[in-house]
PDB file of N, CA and C in Angstrom:
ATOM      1  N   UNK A   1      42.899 -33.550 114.663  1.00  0.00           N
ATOM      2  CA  UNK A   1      44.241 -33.990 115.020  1.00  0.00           C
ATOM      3  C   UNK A   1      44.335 -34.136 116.534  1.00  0.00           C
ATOM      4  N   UNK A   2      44.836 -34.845 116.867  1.00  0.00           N
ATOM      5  CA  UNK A   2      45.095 -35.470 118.388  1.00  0.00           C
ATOM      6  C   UNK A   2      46.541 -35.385 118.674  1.00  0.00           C
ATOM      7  N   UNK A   3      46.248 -34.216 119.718  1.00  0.00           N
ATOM      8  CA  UNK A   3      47.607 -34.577 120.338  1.00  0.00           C
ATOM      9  C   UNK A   3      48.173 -35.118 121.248  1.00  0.00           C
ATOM     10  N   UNK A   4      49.409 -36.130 121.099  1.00  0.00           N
ATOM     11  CA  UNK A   4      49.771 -36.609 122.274  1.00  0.00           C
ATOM     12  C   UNK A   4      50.945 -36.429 123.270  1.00  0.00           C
ATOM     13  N   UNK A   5      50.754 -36.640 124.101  1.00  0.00           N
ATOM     14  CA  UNK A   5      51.630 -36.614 125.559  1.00  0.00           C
ATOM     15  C   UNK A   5      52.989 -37.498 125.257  1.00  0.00           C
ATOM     16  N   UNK A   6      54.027 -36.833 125.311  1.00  0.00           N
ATOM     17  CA  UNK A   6      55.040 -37.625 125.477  1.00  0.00           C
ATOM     18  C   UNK A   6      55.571 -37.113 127.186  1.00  0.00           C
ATOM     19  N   UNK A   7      56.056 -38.074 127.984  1.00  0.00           N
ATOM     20  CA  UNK A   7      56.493 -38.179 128.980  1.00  0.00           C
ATOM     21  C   UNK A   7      57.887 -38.154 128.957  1.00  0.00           C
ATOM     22  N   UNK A   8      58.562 -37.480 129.839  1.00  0.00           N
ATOM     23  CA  UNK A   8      60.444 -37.644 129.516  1.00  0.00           C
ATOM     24  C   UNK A   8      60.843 -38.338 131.367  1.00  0.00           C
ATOM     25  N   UNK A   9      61.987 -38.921 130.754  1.00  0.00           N
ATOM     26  CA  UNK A   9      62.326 -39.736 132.436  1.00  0.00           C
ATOM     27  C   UNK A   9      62.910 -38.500 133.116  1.00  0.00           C
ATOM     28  N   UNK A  10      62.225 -38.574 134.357  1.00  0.00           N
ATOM     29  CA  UNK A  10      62.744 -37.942 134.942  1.00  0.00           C
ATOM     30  C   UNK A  10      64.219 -37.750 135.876  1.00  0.00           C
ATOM     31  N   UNK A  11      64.923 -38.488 135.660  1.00  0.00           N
ATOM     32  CA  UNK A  11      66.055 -38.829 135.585  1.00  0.00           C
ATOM     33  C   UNK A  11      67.430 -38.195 134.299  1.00  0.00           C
ATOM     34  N   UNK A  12      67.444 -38.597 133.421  1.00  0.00           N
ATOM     35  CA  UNK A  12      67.844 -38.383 131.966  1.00  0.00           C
ATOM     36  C   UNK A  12      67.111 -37.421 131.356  1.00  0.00           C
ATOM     37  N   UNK A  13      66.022 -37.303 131.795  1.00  0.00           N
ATOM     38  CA  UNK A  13      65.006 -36.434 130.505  1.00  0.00           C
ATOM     39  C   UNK A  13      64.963 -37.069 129.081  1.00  0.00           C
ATOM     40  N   UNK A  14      65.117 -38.512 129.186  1.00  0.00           N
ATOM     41  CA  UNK A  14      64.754 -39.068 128.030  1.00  0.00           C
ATOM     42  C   UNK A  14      63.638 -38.927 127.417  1.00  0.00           C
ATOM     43  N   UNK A  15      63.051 -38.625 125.786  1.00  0.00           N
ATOM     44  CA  UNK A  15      61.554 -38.617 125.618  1.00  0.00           C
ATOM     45  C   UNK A  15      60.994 -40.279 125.808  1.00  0.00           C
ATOM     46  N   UNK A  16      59.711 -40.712 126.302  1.00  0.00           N
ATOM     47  CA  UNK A  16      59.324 -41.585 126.516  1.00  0.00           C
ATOM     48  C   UNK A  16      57.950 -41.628 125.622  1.00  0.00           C
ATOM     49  N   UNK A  17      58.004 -42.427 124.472  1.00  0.00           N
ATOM     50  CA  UNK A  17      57.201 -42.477 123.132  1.00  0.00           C
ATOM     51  C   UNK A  17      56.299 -43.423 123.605  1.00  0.00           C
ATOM     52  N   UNK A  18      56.906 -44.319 123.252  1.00  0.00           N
ATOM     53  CA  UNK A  18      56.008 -45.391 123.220  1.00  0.00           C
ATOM     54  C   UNK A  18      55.605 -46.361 125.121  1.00  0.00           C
ATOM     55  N   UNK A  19      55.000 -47.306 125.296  1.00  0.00           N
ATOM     56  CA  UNK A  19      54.342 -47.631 126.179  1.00  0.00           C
ATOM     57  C   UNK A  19      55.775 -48.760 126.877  1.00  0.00           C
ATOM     58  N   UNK A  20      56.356 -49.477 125.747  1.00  0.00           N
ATOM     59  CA  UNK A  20      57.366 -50.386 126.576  1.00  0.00           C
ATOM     60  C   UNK A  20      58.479 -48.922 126.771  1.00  0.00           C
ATOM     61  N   UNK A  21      58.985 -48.210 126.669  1.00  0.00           N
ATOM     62  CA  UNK A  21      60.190 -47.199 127.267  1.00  0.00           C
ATOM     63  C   UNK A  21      59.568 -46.668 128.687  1.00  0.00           C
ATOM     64  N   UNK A  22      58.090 -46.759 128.718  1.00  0.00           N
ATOM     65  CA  UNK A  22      58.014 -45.562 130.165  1.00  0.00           C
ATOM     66  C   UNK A  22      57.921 -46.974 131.407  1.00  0.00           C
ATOM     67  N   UNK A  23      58.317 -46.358 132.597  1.00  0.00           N
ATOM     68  CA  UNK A  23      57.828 -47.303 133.795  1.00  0.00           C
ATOM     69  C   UNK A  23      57.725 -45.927 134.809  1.00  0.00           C
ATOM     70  N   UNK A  24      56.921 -46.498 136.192  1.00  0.00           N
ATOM     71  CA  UNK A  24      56.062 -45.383 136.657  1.00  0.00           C
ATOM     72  C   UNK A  24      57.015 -46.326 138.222  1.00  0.00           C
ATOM     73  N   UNK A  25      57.172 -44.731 138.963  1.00  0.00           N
ATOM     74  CA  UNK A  25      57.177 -45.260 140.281  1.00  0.00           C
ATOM     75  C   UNK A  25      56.266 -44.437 141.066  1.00  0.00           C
ATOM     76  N   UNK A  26      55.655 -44.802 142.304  1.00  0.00           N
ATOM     77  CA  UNK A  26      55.033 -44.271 143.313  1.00  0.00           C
ATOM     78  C   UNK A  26      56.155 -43.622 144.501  1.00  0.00           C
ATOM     79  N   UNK A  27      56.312 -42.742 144.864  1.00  0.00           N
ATOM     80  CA  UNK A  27      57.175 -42.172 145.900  1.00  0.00           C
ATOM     81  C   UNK A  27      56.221 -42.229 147.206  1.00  0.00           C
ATOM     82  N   UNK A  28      56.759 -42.092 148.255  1.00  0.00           N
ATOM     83  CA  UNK A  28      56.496 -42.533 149.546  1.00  0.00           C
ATOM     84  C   UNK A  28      55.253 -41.443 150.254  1.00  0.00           C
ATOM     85  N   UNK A  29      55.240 -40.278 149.012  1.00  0.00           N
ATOM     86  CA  UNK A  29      53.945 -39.565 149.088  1.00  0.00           C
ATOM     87  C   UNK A  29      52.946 -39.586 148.394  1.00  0.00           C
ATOM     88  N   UNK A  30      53.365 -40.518 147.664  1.00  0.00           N
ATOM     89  CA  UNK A  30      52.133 -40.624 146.326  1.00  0.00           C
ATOM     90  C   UNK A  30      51.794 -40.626 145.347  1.00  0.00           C
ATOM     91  N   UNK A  31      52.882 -39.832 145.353  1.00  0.00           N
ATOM     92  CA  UNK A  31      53.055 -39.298 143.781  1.00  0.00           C
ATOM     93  C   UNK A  31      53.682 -40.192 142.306  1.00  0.00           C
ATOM     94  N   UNK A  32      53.207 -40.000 141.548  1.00  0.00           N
ATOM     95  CA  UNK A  32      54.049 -40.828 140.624  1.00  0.00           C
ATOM     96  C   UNK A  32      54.696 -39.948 139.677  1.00  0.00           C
ATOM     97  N   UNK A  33      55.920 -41.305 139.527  1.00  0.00           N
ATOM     98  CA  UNK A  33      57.186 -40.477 138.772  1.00  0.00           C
ATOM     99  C   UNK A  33      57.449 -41.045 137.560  1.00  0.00           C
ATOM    100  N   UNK A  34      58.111 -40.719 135.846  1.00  0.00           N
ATOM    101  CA  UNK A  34      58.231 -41.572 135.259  1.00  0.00           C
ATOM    102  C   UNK A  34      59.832 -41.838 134.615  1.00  0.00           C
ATOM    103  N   UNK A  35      60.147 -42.593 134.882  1.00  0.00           N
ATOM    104  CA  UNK A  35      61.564 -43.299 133.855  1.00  0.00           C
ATOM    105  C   UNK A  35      61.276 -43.772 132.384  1.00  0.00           C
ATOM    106  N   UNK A  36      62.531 -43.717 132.423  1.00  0.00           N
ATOM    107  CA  UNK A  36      62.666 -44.393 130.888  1.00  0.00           C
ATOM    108  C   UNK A  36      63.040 -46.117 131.871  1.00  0.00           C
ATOM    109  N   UNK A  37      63.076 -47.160 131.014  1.00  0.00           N
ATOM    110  CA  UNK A  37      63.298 -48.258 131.459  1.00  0.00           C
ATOM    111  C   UNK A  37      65.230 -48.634 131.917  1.00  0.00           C
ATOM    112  N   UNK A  38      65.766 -47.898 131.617  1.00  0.00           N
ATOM    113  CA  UNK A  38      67.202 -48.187 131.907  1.00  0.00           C
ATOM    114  C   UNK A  38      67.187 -47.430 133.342  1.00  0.00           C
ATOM    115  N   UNK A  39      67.046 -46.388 133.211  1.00  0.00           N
ATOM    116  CA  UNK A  39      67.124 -45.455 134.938  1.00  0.00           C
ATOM    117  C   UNK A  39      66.415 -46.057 136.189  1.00  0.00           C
ATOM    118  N   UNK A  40      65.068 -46.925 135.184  1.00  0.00           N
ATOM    119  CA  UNK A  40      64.179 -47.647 136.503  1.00  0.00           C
ATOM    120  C   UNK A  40      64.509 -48.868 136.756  1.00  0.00           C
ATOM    121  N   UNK A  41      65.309 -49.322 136.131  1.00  0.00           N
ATOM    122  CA  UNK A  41      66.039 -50.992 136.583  1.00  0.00           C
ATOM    123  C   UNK A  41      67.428 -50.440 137.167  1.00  0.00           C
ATOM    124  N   UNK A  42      67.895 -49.464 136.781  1.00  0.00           N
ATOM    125  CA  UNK A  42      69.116 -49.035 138.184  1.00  0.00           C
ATOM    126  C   UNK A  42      68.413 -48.244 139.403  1.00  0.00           C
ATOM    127  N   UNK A  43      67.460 -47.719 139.150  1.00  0.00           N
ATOM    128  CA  UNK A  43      67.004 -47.778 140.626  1.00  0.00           C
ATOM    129  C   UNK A  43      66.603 -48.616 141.120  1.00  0.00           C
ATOM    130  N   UNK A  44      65.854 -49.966 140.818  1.00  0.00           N
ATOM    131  CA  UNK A  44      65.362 -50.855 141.711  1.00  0.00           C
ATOM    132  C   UNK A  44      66.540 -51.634 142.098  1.00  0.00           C
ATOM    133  N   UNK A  45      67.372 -51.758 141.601  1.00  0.00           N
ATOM    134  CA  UNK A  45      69.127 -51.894 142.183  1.00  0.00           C
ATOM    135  C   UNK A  45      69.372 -51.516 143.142  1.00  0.00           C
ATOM    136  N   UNK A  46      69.497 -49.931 143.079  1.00  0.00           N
ATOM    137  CA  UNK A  46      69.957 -49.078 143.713  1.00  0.00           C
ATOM    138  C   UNK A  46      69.040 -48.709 145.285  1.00  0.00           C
ATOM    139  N   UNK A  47      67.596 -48.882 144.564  1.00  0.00           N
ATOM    140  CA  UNK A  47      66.162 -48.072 145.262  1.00  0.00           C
ATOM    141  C   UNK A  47      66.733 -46.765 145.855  1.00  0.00           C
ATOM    142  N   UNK A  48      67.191 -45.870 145.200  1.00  0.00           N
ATOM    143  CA  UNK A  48      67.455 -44.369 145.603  1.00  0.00           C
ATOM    144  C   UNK A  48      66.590 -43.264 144.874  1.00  0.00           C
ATOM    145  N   UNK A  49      66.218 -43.738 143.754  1.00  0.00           N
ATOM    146  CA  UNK A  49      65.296 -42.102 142.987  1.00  0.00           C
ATOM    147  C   UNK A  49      64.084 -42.105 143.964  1.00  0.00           C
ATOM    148  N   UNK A  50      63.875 -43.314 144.102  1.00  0.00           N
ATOM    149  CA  UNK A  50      61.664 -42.936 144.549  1.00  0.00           C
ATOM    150  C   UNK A  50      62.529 -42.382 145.898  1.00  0.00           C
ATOM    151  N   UNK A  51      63.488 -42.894 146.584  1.00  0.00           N
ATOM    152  CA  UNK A  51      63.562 -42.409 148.071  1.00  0.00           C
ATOM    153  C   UNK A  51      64.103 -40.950 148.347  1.00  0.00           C
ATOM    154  N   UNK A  52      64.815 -40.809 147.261  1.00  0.00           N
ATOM    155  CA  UNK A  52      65.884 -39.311 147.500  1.00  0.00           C
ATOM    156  C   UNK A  52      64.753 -37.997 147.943  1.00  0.00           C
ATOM    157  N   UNK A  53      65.245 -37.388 148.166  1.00  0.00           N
ATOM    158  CA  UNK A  53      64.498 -35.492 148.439  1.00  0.00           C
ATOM    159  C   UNK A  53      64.635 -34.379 147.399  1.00  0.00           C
ATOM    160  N   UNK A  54      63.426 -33.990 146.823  1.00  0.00           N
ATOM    161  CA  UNK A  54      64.575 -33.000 145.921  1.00  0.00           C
ATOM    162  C   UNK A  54      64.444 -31.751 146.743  1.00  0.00           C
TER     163      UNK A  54
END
């Protein structure tokens, strides 16, 4: 049995199943972050998650 990775947005904490729900950003250190696809089309609106501080 294989188990798999589900990813949640980090935003919402949505679970992210399948391959079209996740999108990935790079932050200004490197790192990558993942959304669900609704949170990552209001940030590229917005461009505030990859930039904010936590």
């Amino acid at each position: 049995m294989v188990d798999i990775l589900f990813y949640k947005c980090e935003v919402c904490s949505k679970e992210l199943g399948t391959k079209g729900e996740q999108r990935a950003g790079v932050d200004e250190r490197g790192f990558t972050h993942s959304f669900c696809v609704d949170c990552f089309n209001d940030a590229e609106r917005r461009k505030s998650i990859l930039g904010r501080s936590r």
